[in-house]
C-alpha atoms as a PDB file:
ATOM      1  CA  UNK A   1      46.993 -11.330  48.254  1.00  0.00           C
ATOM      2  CA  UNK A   2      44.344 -13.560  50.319  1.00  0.00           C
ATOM      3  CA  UNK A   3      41.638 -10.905  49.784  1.00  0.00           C
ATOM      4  CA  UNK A   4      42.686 -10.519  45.823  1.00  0.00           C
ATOM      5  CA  UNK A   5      42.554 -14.912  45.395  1.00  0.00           C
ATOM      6  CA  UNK A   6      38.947 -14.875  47.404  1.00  0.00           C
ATOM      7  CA  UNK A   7      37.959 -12.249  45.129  1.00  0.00           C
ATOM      8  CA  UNK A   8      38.813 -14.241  42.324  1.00  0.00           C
ATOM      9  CA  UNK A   9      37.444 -17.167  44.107  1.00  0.00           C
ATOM     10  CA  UNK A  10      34.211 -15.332  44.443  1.00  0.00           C
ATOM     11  CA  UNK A  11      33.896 -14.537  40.832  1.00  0.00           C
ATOM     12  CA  UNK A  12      34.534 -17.913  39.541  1.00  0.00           C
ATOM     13  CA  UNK A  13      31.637 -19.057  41.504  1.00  0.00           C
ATOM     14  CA  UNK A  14      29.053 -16.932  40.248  1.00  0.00           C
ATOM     15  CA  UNK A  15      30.626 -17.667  36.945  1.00  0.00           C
ATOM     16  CA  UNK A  16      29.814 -21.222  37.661  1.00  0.00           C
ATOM     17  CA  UNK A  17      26.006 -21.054  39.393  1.00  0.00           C
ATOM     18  CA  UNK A  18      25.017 -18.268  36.039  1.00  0.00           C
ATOM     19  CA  UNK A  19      26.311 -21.159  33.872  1.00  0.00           C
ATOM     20  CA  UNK A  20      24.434 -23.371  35.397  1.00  0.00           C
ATOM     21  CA  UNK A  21      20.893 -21.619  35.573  1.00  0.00           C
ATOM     22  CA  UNK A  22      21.673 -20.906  31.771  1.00  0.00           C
ATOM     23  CA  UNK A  23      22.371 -24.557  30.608  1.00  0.00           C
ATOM     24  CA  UNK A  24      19.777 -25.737  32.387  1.00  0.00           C
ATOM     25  CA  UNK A  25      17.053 -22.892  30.623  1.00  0.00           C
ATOM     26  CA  UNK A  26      18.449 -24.187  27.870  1.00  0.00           C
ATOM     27  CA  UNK A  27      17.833 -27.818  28.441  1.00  0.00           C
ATOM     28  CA  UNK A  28      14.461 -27.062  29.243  1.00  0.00           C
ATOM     29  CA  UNK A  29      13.029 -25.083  26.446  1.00  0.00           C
ATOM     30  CA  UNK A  30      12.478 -27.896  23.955  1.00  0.00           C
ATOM     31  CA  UNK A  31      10.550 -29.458  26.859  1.00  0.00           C
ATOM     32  CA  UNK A  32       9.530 -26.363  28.890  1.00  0.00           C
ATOM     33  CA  UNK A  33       6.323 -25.616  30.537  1.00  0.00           C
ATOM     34  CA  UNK A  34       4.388 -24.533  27.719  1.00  0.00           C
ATOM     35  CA  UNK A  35       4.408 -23.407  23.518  1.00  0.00           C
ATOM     36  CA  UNK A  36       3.026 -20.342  22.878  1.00  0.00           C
ATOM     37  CA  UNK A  37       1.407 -20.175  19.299  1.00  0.00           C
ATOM     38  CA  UNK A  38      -0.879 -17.724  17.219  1.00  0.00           C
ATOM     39  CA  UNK A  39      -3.518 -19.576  14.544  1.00  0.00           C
ATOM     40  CA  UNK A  40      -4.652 -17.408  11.588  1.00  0.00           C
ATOM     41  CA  UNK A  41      -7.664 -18.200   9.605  1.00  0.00           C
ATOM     42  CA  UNK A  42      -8.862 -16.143   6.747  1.00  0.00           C
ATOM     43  CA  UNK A  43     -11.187 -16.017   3.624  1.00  0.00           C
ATOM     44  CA  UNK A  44     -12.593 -14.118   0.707  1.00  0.00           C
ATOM     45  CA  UNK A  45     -16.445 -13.561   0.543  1.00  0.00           C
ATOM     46  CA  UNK A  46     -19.097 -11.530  -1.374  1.00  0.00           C
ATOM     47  CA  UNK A  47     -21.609  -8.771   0.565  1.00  0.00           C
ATOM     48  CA  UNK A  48     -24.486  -9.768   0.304  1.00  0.00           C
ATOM     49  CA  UNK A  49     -26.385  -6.212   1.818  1.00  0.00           C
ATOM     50  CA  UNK A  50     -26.353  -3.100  -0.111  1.00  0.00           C
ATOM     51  CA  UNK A  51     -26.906   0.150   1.865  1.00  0.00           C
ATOM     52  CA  UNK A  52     -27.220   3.559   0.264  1.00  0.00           C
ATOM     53  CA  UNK A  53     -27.985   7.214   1.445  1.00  0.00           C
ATOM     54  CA  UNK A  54     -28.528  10.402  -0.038  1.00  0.00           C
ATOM     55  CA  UNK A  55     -30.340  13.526   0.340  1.00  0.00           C
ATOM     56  CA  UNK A  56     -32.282  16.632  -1.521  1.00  0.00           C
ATOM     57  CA  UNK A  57     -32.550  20.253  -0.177  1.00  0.00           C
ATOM     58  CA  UNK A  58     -35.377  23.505  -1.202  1.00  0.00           C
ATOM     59  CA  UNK A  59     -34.707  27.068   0.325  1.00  0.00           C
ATOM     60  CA  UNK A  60     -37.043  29.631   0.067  1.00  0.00           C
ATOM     61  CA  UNK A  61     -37.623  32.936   2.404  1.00  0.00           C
ATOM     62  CA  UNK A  62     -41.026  31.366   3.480  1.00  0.00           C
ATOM     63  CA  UNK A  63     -40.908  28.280   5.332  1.00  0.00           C
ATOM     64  CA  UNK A  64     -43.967  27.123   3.886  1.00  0.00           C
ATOM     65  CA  UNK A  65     -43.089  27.530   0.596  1.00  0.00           C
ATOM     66  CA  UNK A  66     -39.845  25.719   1.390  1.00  0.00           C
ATOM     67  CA  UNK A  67     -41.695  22.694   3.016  1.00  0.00           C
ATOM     68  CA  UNK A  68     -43.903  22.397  -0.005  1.00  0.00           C
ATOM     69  CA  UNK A  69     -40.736  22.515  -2.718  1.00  0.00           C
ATOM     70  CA  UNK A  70     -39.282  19.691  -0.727  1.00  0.00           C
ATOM     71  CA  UNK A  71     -42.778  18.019  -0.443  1.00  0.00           C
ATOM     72  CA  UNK A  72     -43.256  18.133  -4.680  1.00  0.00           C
ATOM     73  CA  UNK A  73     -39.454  17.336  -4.678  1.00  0.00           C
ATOM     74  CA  UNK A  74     -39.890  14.023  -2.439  1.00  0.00           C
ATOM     75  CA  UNK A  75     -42.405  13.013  -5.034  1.00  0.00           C
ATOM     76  CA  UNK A  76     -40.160  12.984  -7.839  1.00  0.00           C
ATOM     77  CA  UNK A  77     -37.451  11.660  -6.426  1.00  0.00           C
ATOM     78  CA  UNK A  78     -40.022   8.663  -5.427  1.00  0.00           C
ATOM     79  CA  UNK A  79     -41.247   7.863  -8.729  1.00  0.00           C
ATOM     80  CA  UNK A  80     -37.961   8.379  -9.855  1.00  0.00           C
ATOM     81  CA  UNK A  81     -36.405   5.473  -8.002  1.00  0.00           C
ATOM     82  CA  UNK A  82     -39.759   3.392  -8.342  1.00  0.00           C
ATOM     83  CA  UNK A  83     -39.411   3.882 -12.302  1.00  0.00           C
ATOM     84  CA  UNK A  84     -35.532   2.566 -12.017  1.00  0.00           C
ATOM     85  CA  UNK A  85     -36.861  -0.560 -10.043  1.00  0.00           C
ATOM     86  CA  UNK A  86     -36.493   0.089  -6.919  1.00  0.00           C
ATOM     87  CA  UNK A  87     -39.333  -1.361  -4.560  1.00  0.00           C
ATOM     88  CA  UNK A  88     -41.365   0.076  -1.975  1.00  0.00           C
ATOM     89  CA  UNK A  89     -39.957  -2.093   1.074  1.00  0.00           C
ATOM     90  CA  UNK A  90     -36.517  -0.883   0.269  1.00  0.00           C
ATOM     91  CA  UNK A  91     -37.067   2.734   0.608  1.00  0.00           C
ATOM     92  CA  UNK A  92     -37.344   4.964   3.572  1.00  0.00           C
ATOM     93  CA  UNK A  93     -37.773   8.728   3.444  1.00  0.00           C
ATOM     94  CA  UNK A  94     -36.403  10.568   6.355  1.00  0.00           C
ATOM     95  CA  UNK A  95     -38.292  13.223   8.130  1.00  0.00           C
ATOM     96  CA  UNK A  96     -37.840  17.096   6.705  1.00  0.00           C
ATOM     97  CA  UNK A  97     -35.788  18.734   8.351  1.00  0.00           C
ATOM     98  CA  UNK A  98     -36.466  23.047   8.603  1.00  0.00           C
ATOM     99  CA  UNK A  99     -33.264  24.927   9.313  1.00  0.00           C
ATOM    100  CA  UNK A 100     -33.195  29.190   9.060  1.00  0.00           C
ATOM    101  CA  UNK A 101     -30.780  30.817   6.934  1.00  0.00           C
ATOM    102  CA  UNK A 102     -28.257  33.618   6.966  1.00  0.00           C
ATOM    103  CA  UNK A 103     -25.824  35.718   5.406  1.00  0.00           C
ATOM    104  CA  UNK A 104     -22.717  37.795   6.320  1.00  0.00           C
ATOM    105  CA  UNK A 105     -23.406  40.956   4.934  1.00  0.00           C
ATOM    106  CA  UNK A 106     -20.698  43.683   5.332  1.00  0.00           C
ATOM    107  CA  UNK A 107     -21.885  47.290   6.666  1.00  0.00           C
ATOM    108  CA  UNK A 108     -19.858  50.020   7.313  1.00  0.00           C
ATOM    109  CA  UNK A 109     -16.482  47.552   7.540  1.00  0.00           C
ATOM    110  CA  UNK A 110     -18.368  45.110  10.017  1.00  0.00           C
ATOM    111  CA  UNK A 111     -20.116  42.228   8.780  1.00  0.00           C
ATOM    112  CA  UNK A 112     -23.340  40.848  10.044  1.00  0.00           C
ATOM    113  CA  UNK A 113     -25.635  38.296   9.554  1.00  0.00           C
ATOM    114  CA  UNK A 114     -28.894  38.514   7.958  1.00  0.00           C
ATOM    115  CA  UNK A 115     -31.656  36.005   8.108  1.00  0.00           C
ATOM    116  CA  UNK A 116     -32.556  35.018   4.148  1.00  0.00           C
ATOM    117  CA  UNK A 117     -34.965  32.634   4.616  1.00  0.00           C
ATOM    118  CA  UNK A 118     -35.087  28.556   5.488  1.00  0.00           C
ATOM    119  CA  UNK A 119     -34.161  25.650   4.052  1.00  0.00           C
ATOM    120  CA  UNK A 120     -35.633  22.451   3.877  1.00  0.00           C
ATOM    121  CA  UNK A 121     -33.880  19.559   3.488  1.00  0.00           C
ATOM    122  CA  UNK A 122     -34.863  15.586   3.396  1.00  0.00           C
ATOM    123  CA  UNK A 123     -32.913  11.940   3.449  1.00  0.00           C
ATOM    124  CA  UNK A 124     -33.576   9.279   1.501  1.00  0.00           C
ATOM    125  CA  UNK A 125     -32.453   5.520   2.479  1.00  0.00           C
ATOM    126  CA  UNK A 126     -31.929   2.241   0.031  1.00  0.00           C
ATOM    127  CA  UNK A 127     -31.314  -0.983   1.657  1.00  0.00           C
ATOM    128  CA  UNK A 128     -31.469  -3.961  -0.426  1.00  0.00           C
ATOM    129  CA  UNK A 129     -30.129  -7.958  -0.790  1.00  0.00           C
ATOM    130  CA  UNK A 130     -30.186  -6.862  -4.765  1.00  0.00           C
ATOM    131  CA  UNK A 131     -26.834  -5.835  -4.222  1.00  0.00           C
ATOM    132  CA  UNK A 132     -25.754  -5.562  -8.199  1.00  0.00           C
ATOM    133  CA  UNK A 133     -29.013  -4.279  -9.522  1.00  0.00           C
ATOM    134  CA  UNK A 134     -29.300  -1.316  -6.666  1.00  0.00           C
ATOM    135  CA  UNK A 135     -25.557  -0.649  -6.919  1.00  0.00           C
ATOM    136  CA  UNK A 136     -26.646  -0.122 -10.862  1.00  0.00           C
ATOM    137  CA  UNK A 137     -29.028   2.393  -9.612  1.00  0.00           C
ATOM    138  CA  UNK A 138     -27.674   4.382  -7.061  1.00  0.00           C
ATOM    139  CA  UNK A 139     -24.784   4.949  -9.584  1.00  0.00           C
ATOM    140  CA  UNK A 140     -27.098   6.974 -11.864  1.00  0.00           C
ATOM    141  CA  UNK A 141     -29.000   9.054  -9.224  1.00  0.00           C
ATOM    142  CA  UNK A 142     -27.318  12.312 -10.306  1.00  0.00           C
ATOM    143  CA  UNK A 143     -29.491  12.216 -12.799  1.00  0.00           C
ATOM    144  CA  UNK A 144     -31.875  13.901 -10.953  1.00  0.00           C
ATOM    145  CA  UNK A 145     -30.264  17.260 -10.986  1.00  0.00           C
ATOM    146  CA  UNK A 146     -31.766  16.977 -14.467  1.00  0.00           C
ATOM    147  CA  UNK A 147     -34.869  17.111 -13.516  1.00  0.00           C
ATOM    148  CA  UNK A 148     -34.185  20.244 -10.932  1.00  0.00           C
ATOM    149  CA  UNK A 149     -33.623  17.931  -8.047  1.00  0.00           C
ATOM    150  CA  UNK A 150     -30.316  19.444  -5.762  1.00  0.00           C
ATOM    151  CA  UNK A 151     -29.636  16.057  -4.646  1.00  0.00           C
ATOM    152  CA  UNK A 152     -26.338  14.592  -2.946  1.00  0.00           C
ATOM    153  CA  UNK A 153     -25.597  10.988  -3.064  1.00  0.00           C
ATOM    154  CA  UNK A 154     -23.379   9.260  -0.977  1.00  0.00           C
ATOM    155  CA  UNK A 155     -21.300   6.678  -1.718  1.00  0.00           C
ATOM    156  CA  UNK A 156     -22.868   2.556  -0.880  1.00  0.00           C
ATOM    157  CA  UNK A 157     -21.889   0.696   1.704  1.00  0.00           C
ATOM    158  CA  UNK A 158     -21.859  -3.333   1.783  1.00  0.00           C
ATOM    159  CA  UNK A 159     -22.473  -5.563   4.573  1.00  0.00           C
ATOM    160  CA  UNK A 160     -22.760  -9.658   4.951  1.00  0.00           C
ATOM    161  CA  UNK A 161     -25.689 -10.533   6.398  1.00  0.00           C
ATOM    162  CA  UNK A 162     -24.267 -14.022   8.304  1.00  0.00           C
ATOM    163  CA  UNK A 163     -20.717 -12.268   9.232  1.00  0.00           C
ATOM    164  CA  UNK A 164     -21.126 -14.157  12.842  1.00  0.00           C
ATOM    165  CA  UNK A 165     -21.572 -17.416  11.262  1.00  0.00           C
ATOM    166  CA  UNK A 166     -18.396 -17.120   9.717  1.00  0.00           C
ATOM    167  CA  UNK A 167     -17.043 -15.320  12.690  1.00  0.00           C
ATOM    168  CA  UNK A 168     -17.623 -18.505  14.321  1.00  0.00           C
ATOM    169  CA  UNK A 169     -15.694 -20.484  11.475  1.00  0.00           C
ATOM    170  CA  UNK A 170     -12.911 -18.624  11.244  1.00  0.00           C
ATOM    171  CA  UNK A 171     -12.225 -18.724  15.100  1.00  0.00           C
ATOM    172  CA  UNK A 172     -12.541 -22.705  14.575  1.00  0.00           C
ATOM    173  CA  UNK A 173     -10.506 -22.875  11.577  1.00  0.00           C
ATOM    174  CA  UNK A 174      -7.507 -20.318  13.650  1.00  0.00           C
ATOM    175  CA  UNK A 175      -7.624 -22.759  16.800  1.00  0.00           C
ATOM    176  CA  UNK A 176      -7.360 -25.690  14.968  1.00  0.00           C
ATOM    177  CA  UNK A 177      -4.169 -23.523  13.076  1.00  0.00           C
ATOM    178  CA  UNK A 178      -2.284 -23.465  16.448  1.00  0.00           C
ATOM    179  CA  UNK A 179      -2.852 -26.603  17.320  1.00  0.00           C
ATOM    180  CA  UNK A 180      -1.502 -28.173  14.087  1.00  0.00           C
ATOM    181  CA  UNK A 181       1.845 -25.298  14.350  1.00  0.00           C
ATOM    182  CA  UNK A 182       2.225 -26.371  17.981  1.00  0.00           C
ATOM    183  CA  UNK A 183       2.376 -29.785  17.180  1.00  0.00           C
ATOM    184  CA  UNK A 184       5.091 -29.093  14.826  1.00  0.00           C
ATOM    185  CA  UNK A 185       6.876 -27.299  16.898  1.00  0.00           C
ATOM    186  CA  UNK A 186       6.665 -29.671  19.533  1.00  0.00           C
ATOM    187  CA  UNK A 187       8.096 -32.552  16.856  1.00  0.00           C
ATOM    188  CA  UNK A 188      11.067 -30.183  15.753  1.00  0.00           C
ATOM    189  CA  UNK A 189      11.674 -30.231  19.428  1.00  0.00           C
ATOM    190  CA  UNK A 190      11.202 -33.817  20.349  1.00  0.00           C
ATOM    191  CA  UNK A 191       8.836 -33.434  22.773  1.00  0.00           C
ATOM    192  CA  UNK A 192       4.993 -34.096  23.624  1.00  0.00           C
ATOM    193  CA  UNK A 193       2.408 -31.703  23.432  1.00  0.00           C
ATOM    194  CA  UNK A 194       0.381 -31.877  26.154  1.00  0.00           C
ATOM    195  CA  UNK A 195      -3.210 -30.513  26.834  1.00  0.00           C
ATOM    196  CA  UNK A 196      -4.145 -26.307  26.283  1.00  0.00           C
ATOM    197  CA  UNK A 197      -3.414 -24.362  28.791  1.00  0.00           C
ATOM    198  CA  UNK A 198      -5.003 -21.177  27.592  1.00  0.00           C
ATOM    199  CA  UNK A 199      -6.748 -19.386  24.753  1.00  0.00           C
ATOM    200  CA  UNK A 200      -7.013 -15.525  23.335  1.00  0.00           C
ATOM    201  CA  UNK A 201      -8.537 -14.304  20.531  1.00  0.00           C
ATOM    202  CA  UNK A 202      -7.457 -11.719  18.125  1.00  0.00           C
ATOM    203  CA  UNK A 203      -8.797  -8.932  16.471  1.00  0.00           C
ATOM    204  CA  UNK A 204     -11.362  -9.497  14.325  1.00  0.00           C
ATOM    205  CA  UNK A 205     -10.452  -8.037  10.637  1.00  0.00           C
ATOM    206  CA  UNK A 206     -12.531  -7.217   7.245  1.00  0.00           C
ATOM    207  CA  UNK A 207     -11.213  -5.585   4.767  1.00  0.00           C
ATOM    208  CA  UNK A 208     -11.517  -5.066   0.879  1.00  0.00           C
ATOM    209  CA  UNK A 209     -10.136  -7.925  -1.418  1.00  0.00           C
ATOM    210  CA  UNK A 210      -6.927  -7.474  -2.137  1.00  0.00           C
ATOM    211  CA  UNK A 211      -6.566  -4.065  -0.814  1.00  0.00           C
ATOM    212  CA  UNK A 212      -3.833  -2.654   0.917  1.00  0.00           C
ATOM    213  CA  UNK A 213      -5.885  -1.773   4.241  1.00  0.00           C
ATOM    214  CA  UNK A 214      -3.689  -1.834   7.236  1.00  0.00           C
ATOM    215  CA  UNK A 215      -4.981  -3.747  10.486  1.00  0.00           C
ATOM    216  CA  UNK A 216      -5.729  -2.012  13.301  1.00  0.00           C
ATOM    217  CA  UNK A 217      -5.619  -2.690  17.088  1.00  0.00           C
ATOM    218  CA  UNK A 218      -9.055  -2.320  17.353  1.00  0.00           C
ATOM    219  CA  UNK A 219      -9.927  -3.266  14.057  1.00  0.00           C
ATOM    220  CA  UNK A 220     -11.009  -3.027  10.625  1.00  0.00           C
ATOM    221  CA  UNK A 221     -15.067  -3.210   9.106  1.00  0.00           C
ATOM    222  CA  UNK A 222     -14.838  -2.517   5.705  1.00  0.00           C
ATOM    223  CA  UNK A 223     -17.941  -1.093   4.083  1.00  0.00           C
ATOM    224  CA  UNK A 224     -17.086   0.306   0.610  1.00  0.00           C
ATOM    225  CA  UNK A 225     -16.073  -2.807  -0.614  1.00  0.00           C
ATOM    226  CA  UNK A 226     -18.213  -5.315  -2.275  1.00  0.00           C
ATOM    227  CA  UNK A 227     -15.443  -8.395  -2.119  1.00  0.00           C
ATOM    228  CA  UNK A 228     -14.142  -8.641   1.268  1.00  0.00           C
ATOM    229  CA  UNK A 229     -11.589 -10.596   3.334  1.00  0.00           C
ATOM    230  CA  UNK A 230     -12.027 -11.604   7.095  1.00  0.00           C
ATOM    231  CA  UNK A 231      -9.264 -12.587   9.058  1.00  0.00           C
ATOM    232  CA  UNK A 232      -8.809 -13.696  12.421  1.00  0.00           C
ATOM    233  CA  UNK A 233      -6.258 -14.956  14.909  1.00  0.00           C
ATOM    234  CA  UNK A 234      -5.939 -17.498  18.225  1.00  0.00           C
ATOM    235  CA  UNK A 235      -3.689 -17.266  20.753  1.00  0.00           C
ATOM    236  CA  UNK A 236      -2.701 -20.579  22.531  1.00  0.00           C
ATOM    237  CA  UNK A 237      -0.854 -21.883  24.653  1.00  0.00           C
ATOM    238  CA  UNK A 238       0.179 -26.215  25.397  1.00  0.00           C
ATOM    239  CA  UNK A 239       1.521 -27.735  27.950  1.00  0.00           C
ATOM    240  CA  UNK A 240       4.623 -30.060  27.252  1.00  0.00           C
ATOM    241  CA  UNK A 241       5.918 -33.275  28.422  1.00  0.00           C
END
């Protein structure tokens, strides 16, 4: 009986010291040590750097006579994009490059592969601030398969030229978001905010306008878009009084 009532005696202590470690977390939230926030700051901007790619390919079973196809080719595919507008400055050929060529040929059941020749193939590179009248362009340079050209064209890519400017702003503009949310946090819970304690920046995010892009944890750079959106978050923390 006096082991069962010290028992009982023992639990309604504990009962009594939990309660009071839990009232008294309680009490001190609205005025605890610190209130964590996370600023976001985000806007909508236009690229203001257009860069474009594509390349054109000769085979023949000499490799001389492959290198001067692509040579003649490279020459209409230049006047070609200088007739279109395009300026000197904002082309760049790449170097030719020479590969050898087979074939799987199939001999008495096995196959095997045959050399056929080489091919030569070469890279041509647009980068321009014209962004509307190159993007024009670039959209019509199929057109050279007309003129015998076997050309590929990849698709543009957009850039902003002062993206850590408005890196810079946007981290500003997110600090200066948790700051203001702390504060009203800190009236809700009538108490002073005190000084920051510490800082963390997010991920920095672009993606298209309006897309549905998800974020990332190591984040997005969109390129194909023209219209963009940054976005950025601060992590903060204030003391309280």
């Amino acid at each position: 009986m006096i082991k069962n009532n010290i028992h009982y005696l023992i639990l309604a202590l504990a009962g009594i010291v939990a309660a009071w470690f839990i009232g008294n977390g309680f009490k001190r939230k609205p005025h605890g040590e610190y209130i964590a926030v996370t600023g976001m700051a985000e806007v909508s901007f236009t690229s203001d750097d257009i860069h474009w790619s594509g390349s054109f390919s000769r085979s023949s079973a000499e490799m001389k006579d492959a290198y001067q196809l692509i040579k003649a080719d490279k020459d209409k595919v230049y006047q070609y994009f200088k007739g279109q507008g395009v300026h000197d400055s904002e082309m760049v050929f790449g170097t030719v490059n020479l590969d050898r060529q087979y074939e799987d040929i199939r001999s008495d059941g096995n196959y095997r592969s045959v050399f056929v020749g080489y091919k030569a193939t070469q890279g041509i590179k647009i980068r321009s601030r014209r962004i509307d009248a190159i993007e024009a362009i670039v959209k019509e340079s199929m057109n050279l398969v007309e003129n015998g050209i076997e050309f590929n064209a990849n698709s543009p890519e957009f850039y902003y030229t002062r993206l850590s400017e408005l890196k810079l702003e946007l981290i500003s503009q997110a600090a200066s978001d948790a700051s203001a949310r702390a504060k009203k946090i800190a009236e809700a819970s009538d108490c002073s905010l005190g000084s920051l304690k510490s800082s963390d920046l997010g991920v920095f995010q672009i993606t298209g306008e309006n897309d549905n892009e998800e974020y990332s944890w190591g984040g997005v750079f969109n390129t194909s878009s023209k219209r963009k959106t940054a976005r950025v978050t601060v992590s903060s923390n204030f003391a309280t009084h």
